[in-house]
PDB file of N, CA and C in Angstrom:
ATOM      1  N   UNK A   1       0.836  -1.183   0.000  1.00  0.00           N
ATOM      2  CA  UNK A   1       0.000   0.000   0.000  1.00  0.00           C
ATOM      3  C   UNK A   1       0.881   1.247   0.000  1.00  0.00           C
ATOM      4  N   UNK A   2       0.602   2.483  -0.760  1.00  0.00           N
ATOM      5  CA  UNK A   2       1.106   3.238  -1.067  1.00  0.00           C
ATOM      6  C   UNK A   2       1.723   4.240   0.328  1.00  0.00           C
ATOM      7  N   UNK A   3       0.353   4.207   1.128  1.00  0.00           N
ATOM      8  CA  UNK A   3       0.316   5.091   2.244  1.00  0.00           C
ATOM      9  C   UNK A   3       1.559   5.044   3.235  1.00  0.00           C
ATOM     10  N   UNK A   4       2.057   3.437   3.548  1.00  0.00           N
ATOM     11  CA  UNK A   4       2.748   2.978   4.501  1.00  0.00           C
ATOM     12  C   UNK A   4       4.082   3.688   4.299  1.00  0.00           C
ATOM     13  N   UNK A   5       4.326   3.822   5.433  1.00  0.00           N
ATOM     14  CA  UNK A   5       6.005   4.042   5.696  1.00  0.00           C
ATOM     15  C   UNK A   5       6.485   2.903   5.360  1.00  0.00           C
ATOM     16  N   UNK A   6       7.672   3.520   4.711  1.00  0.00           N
ATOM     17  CA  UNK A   6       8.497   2.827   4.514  1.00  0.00           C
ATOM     18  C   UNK A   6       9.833   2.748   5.720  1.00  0.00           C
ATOM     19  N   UNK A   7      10.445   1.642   6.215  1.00  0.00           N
ATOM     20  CA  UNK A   7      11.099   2.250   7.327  1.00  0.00           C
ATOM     21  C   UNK A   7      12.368   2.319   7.142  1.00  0.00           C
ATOM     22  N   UNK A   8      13.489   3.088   6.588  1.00  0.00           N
ATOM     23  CA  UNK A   8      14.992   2.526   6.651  1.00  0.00           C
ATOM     24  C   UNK A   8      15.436   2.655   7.573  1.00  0.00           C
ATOM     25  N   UNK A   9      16.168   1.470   8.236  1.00  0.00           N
ATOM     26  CA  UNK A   9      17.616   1.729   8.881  1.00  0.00           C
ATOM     27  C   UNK A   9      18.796   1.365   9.377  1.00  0.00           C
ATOM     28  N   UNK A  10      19.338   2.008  10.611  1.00  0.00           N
ATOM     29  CA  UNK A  10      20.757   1.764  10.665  1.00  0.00           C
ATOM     30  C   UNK A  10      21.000   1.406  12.085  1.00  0.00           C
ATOM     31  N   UNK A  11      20.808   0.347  12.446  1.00  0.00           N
ATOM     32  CA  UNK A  11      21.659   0.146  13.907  1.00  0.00           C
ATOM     33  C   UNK A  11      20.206   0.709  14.600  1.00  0.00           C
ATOM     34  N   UNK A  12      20.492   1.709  15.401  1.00  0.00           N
ATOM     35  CA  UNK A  12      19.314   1.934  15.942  1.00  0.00           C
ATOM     36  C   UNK A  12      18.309   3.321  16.011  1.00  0.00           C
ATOM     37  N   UNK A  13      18.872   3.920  14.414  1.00  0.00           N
ATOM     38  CA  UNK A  13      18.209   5.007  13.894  1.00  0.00           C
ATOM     39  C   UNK A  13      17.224   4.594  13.037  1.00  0.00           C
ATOM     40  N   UNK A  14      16.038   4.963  12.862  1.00  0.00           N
ATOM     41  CA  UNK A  14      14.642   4.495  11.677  1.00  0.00           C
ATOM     42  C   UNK A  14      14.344   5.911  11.363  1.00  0.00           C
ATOM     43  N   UNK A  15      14.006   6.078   9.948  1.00  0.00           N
ATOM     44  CA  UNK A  15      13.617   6.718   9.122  1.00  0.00           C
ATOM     45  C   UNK A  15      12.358   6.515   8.458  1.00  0.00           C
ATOM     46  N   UNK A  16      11.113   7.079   8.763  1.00  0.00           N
ATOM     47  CA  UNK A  16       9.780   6.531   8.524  1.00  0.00           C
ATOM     48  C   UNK A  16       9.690   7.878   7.064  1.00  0.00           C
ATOM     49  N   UNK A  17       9.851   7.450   6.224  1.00  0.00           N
ATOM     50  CA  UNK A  17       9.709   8.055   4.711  1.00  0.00           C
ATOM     51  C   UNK A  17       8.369   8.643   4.431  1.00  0.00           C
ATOM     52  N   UNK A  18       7.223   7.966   5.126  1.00  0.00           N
ATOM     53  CA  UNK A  18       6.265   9.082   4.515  1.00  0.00           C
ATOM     54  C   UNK A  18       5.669  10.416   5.472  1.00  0.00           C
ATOM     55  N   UNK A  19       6.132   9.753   6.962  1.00  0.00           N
ATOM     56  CA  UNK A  19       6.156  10.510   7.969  1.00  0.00           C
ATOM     57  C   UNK A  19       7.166  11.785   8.208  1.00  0.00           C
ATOM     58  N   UNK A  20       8.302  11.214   7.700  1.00  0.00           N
ATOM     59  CA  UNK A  20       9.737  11.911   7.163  1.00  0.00           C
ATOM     60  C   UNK A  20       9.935  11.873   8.809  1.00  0.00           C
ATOM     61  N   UNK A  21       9.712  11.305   9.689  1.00  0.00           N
ATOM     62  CA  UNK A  21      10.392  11.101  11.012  1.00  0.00           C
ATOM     63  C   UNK A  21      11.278  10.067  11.545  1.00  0.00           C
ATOM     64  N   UNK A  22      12.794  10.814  12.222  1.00  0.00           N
ATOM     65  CA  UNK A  22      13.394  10.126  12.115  1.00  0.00           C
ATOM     66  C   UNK A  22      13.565   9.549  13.945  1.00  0.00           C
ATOM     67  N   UNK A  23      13.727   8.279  13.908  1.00  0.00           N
ATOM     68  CA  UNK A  23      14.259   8.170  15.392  1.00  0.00           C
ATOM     69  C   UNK A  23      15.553   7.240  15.780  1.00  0.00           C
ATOM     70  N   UNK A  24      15.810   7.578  17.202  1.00  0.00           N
ATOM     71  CA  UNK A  24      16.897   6.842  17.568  1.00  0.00           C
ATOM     72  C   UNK A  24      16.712   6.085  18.862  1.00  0.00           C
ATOM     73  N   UNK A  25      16.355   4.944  18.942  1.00  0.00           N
ATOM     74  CA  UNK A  25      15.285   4.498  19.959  1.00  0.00           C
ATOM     75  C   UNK A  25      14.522   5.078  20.621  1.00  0.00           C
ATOM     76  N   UNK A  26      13.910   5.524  19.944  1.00  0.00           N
ATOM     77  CA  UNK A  26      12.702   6.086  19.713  1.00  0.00           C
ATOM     78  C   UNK A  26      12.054   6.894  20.315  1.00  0.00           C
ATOM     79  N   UNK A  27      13.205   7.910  20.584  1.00  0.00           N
ATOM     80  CA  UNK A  27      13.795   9.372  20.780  1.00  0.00           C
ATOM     81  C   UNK A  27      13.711  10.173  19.207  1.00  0.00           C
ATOM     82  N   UNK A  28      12.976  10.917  19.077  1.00  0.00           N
ATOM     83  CA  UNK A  28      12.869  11.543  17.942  1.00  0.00           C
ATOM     84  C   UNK A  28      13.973  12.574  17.350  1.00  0.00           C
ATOM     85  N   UNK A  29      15.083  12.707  16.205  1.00  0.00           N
ATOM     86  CA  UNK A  29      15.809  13.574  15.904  1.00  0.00           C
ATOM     87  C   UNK A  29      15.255  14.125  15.092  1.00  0.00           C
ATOM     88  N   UNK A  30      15.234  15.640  15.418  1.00  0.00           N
ATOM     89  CA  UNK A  30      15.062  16.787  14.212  1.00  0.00           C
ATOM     90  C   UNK A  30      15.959  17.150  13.742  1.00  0.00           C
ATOM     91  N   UNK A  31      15.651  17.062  12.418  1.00  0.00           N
ATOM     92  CA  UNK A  31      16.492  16.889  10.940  1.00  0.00           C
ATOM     93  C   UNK A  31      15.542  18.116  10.090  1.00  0.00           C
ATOM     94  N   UNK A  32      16.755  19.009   9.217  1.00  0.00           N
ATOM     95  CA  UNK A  32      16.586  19.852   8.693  1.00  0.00           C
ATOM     96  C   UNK A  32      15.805  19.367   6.929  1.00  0.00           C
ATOM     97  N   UNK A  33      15.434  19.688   6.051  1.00  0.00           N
ATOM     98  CA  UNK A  33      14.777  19.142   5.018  1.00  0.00           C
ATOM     99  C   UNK A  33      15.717  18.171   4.414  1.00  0.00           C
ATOM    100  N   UNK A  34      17.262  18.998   4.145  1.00  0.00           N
ATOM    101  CA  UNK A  34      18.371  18.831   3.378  1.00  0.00           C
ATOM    102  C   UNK A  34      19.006  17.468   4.686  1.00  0.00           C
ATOM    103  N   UNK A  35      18.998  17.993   5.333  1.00  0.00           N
ATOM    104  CA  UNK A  35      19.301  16.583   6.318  1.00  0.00           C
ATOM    105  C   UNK A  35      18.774  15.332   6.246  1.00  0.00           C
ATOM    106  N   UNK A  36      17.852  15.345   6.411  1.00  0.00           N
ATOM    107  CA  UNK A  36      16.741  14.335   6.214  1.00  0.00           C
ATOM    108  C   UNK A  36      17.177  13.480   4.742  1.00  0.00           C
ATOM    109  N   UNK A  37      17.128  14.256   3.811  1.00  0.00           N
ATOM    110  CA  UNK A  37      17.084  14.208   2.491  1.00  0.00           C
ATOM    111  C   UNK A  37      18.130  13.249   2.541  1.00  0.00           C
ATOM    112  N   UNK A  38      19.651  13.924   2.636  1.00  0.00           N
ATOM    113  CA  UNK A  38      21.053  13.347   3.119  1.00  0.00           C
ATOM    114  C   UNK A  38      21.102  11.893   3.709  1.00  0.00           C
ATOM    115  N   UNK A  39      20.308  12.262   4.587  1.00  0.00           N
ATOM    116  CA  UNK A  39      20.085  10.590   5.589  1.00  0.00           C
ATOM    117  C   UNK A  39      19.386   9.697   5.041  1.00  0.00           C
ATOM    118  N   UNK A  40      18.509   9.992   4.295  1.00  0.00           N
ATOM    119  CA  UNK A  40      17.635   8.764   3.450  1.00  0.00           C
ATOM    120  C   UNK A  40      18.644   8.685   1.937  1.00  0.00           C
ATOM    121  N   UNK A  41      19.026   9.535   2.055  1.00  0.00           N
ATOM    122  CA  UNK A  41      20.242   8.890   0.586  1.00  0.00           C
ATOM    123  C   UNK A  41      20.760   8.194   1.229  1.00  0.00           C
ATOM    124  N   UNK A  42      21.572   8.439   2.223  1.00  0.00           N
ATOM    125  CA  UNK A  42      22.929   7.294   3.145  1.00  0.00           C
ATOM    126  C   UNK A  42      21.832   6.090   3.083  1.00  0.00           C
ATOM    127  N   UNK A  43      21.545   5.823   3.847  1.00  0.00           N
ATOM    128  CA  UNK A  43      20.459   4.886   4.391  1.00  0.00           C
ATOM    129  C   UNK A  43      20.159   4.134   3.186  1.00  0.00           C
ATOM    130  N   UNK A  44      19.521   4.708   1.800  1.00  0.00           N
ATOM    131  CA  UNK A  44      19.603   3.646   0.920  1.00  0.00           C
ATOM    132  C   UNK A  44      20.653   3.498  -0.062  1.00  0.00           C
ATOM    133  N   UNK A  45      21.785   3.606   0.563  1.00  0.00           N
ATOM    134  CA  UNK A  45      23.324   3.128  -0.621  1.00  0.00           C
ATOM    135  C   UNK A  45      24.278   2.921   1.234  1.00  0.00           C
ATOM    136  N   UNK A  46      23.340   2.466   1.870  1.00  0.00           N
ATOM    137  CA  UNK A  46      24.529   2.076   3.245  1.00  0.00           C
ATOM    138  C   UNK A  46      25.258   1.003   2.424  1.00  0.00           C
ATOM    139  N   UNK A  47      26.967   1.182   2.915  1.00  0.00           N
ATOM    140  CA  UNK A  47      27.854   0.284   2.859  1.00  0.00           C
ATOM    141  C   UNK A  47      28.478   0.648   1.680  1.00  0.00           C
ATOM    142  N   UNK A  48      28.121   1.785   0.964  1.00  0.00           N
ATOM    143  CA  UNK A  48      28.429   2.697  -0.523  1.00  0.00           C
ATOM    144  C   UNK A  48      29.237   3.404  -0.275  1.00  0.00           C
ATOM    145  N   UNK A  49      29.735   3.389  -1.191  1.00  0.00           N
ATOM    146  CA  UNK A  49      30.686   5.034  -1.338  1.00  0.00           C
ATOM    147  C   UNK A  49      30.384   5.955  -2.255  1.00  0.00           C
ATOM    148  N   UNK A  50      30.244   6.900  -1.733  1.00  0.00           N
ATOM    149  CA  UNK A  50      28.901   7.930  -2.766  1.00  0.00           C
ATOM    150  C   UNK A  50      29.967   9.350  -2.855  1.00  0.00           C
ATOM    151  N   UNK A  51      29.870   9.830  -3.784  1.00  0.00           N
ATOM    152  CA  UNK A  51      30.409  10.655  -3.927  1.00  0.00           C
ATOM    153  C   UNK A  51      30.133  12.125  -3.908  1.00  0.00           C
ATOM    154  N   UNK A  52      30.751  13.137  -4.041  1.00  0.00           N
ATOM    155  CA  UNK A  52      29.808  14.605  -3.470  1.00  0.00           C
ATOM    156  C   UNK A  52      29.051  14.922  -5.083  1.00  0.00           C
ATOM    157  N   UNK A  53      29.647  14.841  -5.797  1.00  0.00           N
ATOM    158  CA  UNK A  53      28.937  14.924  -7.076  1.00  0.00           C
ATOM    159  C   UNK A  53      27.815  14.282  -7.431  1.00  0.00           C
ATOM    160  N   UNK A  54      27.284  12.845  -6.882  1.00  0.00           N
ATOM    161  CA  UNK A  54      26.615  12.078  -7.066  1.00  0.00           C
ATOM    162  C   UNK A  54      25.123  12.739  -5.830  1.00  0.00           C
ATOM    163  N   UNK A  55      25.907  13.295  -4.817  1.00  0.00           N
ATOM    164  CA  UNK A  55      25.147  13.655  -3.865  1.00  0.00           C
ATOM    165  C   UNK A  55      24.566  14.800  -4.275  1.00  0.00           C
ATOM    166  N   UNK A  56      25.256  15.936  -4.534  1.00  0.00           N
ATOM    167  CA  UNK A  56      24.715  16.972  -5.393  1.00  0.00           C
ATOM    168  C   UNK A  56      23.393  16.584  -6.541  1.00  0.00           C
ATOM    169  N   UNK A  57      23.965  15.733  -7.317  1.00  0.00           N
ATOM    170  CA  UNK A  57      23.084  15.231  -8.020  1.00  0.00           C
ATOM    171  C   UNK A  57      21.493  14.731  -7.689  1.00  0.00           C
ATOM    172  N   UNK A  58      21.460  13.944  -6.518  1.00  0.00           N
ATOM    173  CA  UNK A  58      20.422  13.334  -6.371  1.00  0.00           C
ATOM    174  C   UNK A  58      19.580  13.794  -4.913  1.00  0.00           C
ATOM    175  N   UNK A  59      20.533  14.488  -4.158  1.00  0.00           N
ATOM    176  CA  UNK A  59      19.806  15.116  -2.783  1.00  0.00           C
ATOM    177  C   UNK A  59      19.463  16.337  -3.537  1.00  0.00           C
ATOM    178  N   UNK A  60      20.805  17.487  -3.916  1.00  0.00           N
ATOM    179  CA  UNK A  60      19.776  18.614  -4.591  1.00  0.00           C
ATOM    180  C   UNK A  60      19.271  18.872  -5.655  1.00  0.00           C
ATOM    181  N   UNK A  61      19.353  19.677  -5.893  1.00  0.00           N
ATOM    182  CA  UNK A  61      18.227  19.650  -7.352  1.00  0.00           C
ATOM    183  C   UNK A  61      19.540  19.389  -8.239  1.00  0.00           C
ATOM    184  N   UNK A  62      19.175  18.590  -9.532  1.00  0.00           N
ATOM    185  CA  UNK A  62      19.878  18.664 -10.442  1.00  0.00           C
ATOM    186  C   UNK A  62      20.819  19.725 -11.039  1.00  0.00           C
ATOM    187  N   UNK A  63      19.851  20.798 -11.452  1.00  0.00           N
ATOM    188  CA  UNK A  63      19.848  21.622 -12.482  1.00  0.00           C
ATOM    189  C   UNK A  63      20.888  22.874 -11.485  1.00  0.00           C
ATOM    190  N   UNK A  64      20.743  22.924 -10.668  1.00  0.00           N
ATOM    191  CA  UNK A  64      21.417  24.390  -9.389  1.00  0.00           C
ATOM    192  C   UNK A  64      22.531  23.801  -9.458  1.00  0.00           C
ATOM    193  N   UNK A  65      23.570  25.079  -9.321  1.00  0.00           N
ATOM    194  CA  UNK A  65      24.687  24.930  -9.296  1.00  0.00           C
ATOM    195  C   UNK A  65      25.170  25.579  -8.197  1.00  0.00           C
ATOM    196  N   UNK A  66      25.884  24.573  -7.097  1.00  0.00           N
ATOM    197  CA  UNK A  66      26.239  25.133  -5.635  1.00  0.00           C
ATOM    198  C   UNK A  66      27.457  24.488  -5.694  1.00  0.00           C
ATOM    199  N   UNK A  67      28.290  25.011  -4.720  1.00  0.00           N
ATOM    200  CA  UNK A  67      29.848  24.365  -4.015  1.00  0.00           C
ATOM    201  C   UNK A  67      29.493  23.406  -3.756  1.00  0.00           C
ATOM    202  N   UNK A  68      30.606  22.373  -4.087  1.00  0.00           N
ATOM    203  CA  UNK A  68      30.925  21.203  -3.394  1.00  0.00           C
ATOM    204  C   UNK A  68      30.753  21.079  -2.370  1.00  0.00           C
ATOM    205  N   UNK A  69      31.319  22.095  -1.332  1.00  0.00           N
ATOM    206  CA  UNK A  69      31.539  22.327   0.037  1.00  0.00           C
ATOM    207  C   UNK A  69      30.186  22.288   0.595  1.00  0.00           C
ATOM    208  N   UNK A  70      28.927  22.694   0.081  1.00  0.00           N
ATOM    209  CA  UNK A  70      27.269  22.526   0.208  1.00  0.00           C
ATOM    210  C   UNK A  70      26.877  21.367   0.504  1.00  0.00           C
ATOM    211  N   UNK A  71      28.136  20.272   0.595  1.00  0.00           N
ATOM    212  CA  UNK A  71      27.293  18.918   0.867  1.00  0.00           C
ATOM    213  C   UNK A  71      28.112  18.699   2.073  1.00  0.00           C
ATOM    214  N   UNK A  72      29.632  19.047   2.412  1.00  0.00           N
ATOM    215  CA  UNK A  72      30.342  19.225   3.577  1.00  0.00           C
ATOM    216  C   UNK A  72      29.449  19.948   4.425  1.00  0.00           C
ATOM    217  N   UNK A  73      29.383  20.783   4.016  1.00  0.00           N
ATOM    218  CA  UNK A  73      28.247  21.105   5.280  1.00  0.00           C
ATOM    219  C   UNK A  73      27.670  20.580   6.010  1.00  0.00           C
ATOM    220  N   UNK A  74      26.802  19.804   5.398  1.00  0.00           N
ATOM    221  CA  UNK A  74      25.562  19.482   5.451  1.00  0.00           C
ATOM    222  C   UNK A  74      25.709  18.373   5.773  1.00  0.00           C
ATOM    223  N   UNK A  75      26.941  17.785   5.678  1.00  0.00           N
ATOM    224  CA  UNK A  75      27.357  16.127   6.254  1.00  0.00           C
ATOM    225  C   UNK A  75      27.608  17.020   7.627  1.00  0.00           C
ATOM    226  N   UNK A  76      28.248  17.770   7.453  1.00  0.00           N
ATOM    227  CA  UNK A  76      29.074  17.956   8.905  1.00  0.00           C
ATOM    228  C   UNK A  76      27.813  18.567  10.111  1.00  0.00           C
ATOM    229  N   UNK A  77      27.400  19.014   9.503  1.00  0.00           N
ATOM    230  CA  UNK A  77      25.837  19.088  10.522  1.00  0.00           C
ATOM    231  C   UNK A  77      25.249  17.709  10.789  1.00  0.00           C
ATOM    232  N   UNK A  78      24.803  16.820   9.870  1.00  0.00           N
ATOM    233  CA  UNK A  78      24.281  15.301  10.244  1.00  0.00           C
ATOM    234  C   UNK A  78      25.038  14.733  11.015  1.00  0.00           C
ATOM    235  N   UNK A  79      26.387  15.289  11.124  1.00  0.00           N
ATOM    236  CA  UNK A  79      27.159  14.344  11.966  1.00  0.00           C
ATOM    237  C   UNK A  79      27.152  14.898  13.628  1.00  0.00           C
ATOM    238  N   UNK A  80      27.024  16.295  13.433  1.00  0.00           N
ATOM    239  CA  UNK A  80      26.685  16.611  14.991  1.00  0.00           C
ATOM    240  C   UNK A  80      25.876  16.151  15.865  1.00  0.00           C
ATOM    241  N   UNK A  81      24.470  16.343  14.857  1.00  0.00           N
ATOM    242  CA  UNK A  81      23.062  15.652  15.499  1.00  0.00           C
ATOM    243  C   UNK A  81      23.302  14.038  15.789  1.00  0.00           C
ATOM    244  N   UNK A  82      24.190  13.170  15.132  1.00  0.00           N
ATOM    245  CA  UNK A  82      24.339  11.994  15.698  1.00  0.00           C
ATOM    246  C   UNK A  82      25.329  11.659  16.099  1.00  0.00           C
ATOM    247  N   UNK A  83      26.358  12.725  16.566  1.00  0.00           N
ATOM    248  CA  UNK A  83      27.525  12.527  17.848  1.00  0.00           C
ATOM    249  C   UNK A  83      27.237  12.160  18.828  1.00  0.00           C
ATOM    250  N   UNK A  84      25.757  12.614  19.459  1.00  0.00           N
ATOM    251  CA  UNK A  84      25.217  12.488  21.101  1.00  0.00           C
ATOM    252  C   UNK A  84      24.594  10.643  20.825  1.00  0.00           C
ATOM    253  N   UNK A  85      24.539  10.328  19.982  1.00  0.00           N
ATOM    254  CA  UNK A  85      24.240   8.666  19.642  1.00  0.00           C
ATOM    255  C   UNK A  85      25.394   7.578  19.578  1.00  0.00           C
ATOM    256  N   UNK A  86      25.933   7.904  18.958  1.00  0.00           N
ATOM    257  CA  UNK A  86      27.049   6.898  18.456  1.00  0.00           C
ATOM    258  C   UNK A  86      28.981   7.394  19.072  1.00  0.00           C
ATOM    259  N   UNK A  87      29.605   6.950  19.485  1.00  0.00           N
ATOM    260  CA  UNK A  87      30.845   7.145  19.772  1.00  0.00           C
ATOM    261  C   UNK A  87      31.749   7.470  18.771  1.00  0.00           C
ATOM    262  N   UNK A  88      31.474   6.246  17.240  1.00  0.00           N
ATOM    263  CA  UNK A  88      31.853   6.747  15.701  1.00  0.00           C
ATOM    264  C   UNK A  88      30.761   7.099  15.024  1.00  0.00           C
ATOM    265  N   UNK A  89      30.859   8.064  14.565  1.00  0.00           N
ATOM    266  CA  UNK A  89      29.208   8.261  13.575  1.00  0.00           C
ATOM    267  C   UNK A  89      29.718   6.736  12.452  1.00  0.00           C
ATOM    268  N   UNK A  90      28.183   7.013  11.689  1.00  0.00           N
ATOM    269  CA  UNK A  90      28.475   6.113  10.917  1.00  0.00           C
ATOM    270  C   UNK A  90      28.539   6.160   9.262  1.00  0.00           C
ATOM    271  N   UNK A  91      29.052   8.180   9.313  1.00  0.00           N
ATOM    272  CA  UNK A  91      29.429   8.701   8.169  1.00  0.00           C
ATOM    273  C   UNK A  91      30.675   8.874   7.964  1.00  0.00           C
ATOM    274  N   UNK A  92      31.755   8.703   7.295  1.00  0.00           N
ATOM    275  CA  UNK A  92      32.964   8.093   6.991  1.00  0.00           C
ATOM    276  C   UNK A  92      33.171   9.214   5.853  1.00  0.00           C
ATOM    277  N   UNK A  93      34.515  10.104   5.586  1.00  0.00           N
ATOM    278  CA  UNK A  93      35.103  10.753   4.661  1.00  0.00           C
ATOM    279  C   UNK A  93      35.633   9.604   4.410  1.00  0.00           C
ATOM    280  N   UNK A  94      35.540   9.922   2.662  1.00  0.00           N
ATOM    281  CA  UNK A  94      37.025   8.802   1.587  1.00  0.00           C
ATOM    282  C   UNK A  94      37.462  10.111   1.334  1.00  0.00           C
ATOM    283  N   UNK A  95      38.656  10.225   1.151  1.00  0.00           N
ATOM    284  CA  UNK A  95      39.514  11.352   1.395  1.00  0.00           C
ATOM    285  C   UNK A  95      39.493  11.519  -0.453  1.00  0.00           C
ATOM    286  N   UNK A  96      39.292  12.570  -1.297  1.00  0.00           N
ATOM    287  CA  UNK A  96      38.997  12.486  -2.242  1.00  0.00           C
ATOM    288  C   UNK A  96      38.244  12.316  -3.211  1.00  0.00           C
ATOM    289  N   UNK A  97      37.013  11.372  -2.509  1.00  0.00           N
ATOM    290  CA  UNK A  97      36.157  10.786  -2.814  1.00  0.00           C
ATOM    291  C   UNK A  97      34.728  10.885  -2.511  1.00  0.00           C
ATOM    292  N   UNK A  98      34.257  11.435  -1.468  1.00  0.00           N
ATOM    293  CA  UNK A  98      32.726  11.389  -0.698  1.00  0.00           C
ATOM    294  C   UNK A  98      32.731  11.214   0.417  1.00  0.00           C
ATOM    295  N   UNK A  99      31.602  10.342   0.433  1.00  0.00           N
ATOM    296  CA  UNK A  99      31.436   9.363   1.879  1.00  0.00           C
ATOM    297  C   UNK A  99      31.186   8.032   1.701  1.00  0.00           C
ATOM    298  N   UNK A 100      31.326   7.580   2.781  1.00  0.00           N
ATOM    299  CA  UNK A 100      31.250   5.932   3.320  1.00  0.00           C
ATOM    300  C   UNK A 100      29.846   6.008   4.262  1.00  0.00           C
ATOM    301  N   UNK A 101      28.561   5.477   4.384  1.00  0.00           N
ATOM    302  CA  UNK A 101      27.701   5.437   5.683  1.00  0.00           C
ATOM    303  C   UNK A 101      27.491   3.928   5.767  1.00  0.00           C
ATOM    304  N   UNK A 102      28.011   3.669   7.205  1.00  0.00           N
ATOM    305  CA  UNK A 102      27.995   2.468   7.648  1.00  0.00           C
ATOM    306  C   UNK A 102      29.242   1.830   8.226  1.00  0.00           C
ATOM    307  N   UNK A 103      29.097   0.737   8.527  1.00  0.00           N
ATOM    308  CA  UNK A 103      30.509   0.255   9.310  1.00  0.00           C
ATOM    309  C   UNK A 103      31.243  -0.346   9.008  1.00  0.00           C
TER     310      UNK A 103
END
């Protein structure tokens, strides 16, 4: 059925897709649009290595043209909000390359 959440996740974060709410045992994190967005990309290419170009591509709009650094950001904010969770986040720089989400 169309309606249902869909749930992704990671260890012990869930992402309810039609609700767009995210939790961490089930403690609710507020996540910015672009965050959110970010986290349900990770979430479905966990164990990927994704690149900032690829991320650009498919979190923001195609067609806009922003800095690279627009997705550093924006990792580096997701990673704050789940510092108080995890000891290692479970977003990973490839030095050159993107990111890694997962372990």
């Amino acid at each position: 059925m169309e309606d249902e959440n869909e749930i992704l996740s990671y260890k012990d974060v869930k992402l309810y897709t039609r609700s767009r709410k995210v939790t961490f045992q089930n403690s609710v994190i507020r996540l910015r649009n672009k965050e959110y967005s970010l986290l349900e990309y990770f979430l479905r290419n966990c164990g990927k290595v994704v690149t900032r170009t690829r991320l650009l591509e498919e979190v923001w709009d195609r067609n806009i043209t922003c800095p690279t650094n627009t997705v550093d950001v924006h990792v580096s904010s997701l990673r704050r909000k789940f510092k108080k969770y995890f000891i290692f986040g479970p977003i990973k720089t490839v030095h050159c390359v993107g990111y890694f989400f997962g372990d």
